[in-house]
PDB file of N, CA and C in Angstrom:
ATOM      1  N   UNK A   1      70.610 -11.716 -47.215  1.00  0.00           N
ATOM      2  CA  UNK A   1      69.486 -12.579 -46.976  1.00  0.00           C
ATOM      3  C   UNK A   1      69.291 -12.828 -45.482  1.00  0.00           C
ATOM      4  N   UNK A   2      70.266 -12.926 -44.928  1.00  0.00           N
ATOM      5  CA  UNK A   2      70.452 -12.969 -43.624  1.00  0.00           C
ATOM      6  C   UNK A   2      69.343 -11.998 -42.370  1.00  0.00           C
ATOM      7  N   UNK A   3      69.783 -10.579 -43.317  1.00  0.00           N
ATOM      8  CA  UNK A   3      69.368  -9.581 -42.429  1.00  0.00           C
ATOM      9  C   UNK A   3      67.795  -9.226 -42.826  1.00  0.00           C
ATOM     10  N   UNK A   4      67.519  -9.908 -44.011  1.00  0.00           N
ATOM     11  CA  UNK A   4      66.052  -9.673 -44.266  1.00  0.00           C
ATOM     12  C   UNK A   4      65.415 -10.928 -43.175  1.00  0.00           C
ATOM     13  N   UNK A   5      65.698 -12.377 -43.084  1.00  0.00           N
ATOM     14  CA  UNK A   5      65.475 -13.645 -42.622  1.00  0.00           C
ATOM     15  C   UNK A   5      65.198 -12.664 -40.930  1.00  0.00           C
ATOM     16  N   UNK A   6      66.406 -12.345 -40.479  1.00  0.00           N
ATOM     17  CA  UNK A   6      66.467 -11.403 -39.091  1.00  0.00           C
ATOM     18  C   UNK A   6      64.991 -10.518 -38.846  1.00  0.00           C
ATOM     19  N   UNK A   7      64.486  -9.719 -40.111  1.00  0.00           N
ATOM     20  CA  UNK A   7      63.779  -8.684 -39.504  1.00  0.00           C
ATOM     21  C   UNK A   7      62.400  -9.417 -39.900  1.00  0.00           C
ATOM     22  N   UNK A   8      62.177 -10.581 -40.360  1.00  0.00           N
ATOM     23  CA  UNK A   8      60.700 -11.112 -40.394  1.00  0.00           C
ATOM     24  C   UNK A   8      60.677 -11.663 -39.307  1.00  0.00           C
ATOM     25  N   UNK A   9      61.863 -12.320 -38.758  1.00  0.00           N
ATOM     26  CA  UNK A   9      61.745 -12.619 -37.502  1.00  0.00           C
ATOM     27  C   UNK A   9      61.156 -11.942 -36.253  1.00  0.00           C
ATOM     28  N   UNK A  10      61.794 -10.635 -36.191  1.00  0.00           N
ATOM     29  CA  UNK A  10      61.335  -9.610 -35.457  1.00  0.00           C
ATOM     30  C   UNK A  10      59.565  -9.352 -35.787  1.00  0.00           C
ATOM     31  N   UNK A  11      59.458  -8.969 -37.229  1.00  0.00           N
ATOM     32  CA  UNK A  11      58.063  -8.587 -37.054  1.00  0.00           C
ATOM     33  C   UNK A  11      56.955  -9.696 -36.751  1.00  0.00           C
ATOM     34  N   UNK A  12      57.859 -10.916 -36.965  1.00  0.00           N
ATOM     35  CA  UNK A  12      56.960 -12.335 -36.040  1.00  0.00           C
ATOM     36  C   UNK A  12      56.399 -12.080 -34.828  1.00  0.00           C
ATOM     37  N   UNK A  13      57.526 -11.697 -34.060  1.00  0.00           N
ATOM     38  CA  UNK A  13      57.520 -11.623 -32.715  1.00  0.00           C
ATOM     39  C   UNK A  13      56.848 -10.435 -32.339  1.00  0.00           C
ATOM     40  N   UNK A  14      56.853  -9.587 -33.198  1.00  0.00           N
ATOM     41  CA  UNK A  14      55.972  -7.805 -32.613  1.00  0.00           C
ATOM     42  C   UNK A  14      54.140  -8.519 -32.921  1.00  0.00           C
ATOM     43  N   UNK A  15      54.136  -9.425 -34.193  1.00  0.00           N
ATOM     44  CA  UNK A  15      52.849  -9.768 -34.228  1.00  0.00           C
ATOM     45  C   UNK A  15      52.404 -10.242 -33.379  1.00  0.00           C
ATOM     46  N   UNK A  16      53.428 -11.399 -33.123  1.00  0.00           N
ATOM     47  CA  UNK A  16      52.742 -12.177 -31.118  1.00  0.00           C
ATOM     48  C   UNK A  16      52.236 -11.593 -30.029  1.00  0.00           C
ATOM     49  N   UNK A  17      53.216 -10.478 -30.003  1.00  0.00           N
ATOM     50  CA  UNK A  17      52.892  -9.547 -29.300  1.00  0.00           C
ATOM     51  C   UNK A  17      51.501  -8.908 -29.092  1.00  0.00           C
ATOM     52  N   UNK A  18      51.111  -8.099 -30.177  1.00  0.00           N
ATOM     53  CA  UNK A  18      50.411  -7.650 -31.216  1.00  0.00           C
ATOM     54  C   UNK A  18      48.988  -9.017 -30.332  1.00  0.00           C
ATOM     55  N   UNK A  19      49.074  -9.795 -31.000  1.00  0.00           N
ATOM     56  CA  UNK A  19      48.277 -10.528 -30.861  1.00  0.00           C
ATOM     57  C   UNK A  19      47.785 -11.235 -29.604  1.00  0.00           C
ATOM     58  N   UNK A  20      48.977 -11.289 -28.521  1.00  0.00           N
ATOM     59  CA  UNK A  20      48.573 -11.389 -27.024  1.00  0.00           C
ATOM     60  C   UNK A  20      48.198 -10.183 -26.679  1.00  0.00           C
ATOM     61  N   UNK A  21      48.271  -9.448 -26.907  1.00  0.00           N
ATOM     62  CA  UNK A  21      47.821  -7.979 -26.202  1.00  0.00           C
ATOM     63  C   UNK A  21      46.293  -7.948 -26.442  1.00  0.00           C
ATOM     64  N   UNK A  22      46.286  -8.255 -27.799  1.00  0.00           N
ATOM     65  CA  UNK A  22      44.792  -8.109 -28.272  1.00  0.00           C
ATOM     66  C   UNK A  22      43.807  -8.805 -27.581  1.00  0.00           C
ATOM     67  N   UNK A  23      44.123 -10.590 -27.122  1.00  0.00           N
ATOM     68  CA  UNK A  23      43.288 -11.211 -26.471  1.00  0.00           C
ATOM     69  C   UNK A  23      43.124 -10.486 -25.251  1.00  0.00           C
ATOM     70  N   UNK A  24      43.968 -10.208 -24.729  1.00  0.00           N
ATOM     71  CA  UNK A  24      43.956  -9.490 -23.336  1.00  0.00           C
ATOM     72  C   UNK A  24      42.994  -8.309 -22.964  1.00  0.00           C
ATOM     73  N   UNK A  25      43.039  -7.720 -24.202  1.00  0.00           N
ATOM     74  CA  UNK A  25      41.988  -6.758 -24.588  1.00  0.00           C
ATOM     75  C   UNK A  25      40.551  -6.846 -24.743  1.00  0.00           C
ATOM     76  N   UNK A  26      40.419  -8.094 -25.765  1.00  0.00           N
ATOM     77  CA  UNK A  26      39.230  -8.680 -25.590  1.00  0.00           C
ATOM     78  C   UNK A  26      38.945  -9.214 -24.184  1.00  0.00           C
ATOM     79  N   UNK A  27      39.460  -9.928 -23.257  1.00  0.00           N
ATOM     80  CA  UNK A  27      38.865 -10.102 -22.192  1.00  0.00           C
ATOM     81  C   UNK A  27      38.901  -9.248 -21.120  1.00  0.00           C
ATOM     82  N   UNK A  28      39.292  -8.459 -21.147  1.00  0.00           N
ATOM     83  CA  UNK A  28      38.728  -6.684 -20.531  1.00  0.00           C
ATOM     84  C   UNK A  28      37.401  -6.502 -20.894  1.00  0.00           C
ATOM     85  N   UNK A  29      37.690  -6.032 -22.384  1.00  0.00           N
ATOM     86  CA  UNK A  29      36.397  -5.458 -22.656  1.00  0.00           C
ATOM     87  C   UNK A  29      35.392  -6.677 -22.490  1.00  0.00           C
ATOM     88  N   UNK A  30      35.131  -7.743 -22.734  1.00  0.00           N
ATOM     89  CA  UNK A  30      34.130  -9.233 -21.900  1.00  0.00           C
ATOM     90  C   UNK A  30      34.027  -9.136 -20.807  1.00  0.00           C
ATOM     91  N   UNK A  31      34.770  -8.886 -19.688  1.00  0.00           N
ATOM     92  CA  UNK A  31      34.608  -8.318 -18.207  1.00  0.00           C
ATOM     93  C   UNK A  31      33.771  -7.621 -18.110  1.00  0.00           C
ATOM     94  N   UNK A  32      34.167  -6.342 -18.733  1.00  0.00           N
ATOM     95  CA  UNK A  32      33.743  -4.785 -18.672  1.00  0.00           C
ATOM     96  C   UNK A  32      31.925  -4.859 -19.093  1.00  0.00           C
ATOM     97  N   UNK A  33      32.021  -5.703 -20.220  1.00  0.00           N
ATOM     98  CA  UNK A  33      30.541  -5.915 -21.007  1.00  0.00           C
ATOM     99  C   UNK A  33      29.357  -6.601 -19.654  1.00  0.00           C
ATOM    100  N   UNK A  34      29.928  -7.598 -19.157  1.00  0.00           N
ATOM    101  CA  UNK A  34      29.375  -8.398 -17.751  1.00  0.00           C
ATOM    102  C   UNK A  34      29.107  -7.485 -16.760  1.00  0.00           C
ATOM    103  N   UNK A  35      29.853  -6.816 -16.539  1.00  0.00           N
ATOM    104  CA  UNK A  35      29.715  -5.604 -15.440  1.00  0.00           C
ATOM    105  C   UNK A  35      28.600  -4.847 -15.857  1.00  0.00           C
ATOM    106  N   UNK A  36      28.807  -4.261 -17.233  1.00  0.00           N
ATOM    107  CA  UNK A  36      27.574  -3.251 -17.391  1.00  0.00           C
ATOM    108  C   UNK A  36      26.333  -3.955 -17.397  1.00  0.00           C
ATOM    109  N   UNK A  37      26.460  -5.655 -17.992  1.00  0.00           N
ATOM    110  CA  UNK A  37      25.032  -5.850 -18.331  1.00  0.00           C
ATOM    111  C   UNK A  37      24.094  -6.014 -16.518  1.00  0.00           C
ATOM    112  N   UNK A  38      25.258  -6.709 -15.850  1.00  0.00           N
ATOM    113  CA  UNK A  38      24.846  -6.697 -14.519  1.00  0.00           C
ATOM    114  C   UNK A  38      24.704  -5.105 -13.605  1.00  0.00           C
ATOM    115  N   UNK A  39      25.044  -4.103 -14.057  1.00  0.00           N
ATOM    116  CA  UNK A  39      24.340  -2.848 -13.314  1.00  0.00           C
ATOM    117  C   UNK A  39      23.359  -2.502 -14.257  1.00  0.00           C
ATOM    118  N   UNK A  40      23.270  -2.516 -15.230  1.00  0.00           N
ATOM    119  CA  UNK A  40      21.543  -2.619 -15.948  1.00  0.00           C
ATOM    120  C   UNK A  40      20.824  -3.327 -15.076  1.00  0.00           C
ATOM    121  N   UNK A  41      21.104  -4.642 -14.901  1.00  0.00           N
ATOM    122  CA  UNK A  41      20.244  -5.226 -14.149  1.00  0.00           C
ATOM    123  C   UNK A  41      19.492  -4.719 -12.997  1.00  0.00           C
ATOM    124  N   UNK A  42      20.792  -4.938 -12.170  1.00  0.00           N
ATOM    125  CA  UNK A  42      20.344  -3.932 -10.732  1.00  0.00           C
ATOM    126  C   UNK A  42      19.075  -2.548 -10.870  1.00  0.00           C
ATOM    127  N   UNK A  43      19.812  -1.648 -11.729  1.00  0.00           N
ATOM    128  CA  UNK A  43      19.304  -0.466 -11.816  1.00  0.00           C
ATOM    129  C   UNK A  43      17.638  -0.806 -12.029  1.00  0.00           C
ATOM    130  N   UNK A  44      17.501  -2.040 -13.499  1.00  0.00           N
ATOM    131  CA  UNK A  44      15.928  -2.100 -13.522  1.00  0.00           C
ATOM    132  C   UNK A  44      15.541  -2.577 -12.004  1.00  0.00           C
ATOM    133  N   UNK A  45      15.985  -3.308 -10.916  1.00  0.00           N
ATOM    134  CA  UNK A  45      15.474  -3.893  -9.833  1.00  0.00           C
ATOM    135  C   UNK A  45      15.547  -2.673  -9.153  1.00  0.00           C
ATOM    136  N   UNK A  46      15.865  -1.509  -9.036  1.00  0.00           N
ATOM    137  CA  UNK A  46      15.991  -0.246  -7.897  1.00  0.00           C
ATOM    138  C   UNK A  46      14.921   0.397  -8.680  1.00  0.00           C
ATOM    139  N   UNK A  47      14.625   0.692  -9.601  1.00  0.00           N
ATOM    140  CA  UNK A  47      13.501   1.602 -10.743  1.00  0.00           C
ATOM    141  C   UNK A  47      11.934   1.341  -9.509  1.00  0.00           C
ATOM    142  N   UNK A  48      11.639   0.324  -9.665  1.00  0.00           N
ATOM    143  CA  UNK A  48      10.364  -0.096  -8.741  1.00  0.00           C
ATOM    144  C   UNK A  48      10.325   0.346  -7.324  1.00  0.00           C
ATOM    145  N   UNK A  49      11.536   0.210  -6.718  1.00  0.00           N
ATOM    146  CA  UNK A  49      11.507   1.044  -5.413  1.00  0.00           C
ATOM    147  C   UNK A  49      12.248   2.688  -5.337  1.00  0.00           C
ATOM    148  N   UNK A  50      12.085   2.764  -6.757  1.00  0.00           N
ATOM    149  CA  UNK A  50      12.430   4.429  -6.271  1.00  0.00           C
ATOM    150  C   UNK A  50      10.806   4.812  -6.983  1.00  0.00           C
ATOM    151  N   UNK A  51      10.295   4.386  -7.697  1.00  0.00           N
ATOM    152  CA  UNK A  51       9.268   4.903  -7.715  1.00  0.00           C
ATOM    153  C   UNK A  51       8.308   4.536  -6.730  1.00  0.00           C
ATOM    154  N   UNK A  52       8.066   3.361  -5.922  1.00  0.00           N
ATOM    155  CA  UNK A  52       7.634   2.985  -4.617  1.00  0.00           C
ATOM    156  C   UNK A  52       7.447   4.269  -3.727  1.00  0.00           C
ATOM    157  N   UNK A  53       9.132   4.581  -3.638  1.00  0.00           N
ATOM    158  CA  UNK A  53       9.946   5.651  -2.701  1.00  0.00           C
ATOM    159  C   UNK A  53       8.935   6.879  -3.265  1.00  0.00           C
ATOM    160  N   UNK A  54       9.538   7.699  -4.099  1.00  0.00           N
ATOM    161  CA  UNK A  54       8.563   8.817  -4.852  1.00  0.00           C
ATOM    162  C   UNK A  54       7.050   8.757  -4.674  1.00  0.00           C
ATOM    163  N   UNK A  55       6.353   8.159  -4.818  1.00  0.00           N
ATOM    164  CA  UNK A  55       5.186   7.428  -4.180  1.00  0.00           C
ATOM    165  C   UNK A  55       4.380   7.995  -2.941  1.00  0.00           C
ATOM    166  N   UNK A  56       5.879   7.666  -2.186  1.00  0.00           N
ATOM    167  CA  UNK A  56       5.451   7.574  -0.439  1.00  0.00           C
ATOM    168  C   UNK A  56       5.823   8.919   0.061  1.00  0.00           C
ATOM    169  N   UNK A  57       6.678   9.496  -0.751  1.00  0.00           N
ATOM    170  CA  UNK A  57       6.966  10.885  -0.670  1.00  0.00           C
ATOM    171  C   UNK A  57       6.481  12.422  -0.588  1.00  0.00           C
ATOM    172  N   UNK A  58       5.210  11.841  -1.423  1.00  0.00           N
ATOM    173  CA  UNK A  58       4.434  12.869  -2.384  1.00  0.00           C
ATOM    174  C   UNK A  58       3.134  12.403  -1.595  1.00  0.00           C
ATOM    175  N   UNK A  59       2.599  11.082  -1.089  1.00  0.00           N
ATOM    176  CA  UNK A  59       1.963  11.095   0.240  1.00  0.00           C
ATOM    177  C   UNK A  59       1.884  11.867   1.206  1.00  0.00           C
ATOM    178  N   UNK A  60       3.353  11.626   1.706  1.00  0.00           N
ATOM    179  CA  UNK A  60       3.345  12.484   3.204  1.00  0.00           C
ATOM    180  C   UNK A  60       3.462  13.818   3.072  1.00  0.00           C
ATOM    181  N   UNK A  61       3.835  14.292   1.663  1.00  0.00           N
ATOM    182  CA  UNK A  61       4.146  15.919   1.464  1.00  0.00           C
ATOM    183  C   UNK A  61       2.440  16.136   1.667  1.00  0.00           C
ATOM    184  N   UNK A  62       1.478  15.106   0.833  1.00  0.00           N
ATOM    185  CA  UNK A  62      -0.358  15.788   1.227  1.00  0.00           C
ATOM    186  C   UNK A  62      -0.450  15.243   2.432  1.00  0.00           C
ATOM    187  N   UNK A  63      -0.125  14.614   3.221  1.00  0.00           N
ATOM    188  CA  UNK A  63      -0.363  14.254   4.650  1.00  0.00           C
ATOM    189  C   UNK A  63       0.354  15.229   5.766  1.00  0.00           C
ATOM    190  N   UNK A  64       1.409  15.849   5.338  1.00  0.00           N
ATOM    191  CA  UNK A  64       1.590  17.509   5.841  1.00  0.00           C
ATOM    192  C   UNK A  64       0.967  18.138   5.030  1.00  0.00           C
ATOM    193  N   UNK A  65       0.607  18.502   4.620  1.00  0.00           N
ATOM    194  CA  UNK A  65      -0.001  19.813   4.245  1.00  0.00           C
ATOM    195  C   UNK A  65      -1.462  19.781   4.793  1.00  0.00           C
ATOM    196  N   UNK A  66      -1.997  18.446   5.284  1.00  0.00           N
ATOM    197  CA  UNK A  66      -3.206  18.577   5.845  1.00  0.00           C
ATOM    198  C   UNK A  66      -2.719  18.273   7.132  1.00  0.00           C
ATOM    199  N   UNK A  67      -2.085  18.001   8.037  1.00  0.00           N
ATOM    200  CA  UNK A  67      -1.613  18.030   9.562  1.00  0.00           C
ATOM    201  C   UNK A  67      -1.268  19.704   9.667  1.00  0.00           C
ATOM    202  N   UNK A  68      -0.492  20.562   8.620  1.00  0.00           N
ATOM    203  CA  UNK A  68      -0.527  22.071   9.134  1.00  0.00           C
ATOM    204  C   UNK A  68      -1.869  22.632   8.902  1.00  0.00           C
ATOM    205  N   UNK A  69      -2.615  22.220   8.392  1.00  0.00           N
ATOM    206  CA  UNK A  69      -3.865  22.950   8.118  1.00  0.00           C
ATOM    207  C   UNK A  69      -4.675  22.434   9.631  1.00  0.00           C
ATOM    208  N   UNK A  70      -4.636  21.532  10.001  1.00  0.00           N
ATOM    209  CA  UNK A  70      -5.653  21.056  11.175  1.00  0.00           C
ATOM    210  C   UNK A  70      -4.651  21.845  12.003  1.00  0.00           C
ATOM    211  N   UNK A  71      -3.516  21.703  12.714  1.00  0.00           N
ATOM    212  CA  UNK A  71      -2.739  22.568  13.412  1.00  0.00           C
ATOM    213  C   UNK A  71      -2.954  24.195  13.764  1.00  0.00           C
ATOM    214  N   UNK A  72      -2.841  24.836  12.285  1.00  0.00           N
ATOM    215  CA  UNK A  72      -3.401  26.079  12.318  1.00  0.00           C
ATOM    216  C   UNK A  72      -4.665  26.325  13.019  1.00  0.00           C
ATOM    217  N   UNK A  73      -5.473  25.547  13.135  1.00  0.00           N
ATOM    218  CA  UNK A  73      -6.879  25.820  13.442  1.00  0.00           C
ATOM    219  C   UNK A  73      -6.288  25.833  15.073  1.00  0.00           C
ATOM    220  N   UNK A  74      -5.447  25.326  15.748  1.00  0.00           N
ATOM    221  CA  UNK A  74      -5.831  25.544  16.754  1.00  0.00           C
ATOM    222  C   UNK A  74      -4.571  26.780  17.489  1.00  0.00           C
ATOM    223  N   UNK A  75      -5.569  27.319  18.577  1.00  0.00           N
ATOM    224  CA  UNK A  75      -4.829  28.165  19.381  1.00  0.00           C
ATOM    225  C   UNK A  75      -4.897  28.437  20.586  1.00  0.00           C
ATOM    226  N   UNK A  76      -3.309  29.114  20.740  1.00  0.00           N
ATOM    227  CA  UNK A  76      -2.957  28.741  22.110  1.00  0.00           C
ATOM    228  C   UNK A  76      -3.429  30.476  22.462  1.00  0.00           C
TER     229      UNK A  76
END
């Protein structure tokens, strides 16, 4: 009786275990969840200035292409 009393004991203690590990786990992954929801965030706030960016890009690519065309016209 002894040695059965002994090994519930033990699997007490592996459950504690067991069971601090787990919280620990959960507040990782709660960290981890905060982190992602906050670079979602960000990312929607950068979306508007990369398309801003893209925008201004595709401007100046037709704002060269008409500065080499006036260019060409002239000669040396």
């Amino acid at each position: 009786m002894g040695s059965v009393t002994q090994y519930i004991g033990d699997i007490d203690g592996m459950n504690e275990s067991v069971a601090a590990a787990t919280e620990e786990q959960t507040a990782v992954v709660e960290a981890i969840n905060v982190e992602i929801t906050e670079i979602n965030a960000l990312n929607l706030d950068v979306m508007p200035n990369l398309e801003s960016t893209l925008k201004a890009c595709s401007d100046l690519e037709a704002q060269t292409a008409i500065l080499n065309r006036l260019v060409s016209g002239f000669r040396i």
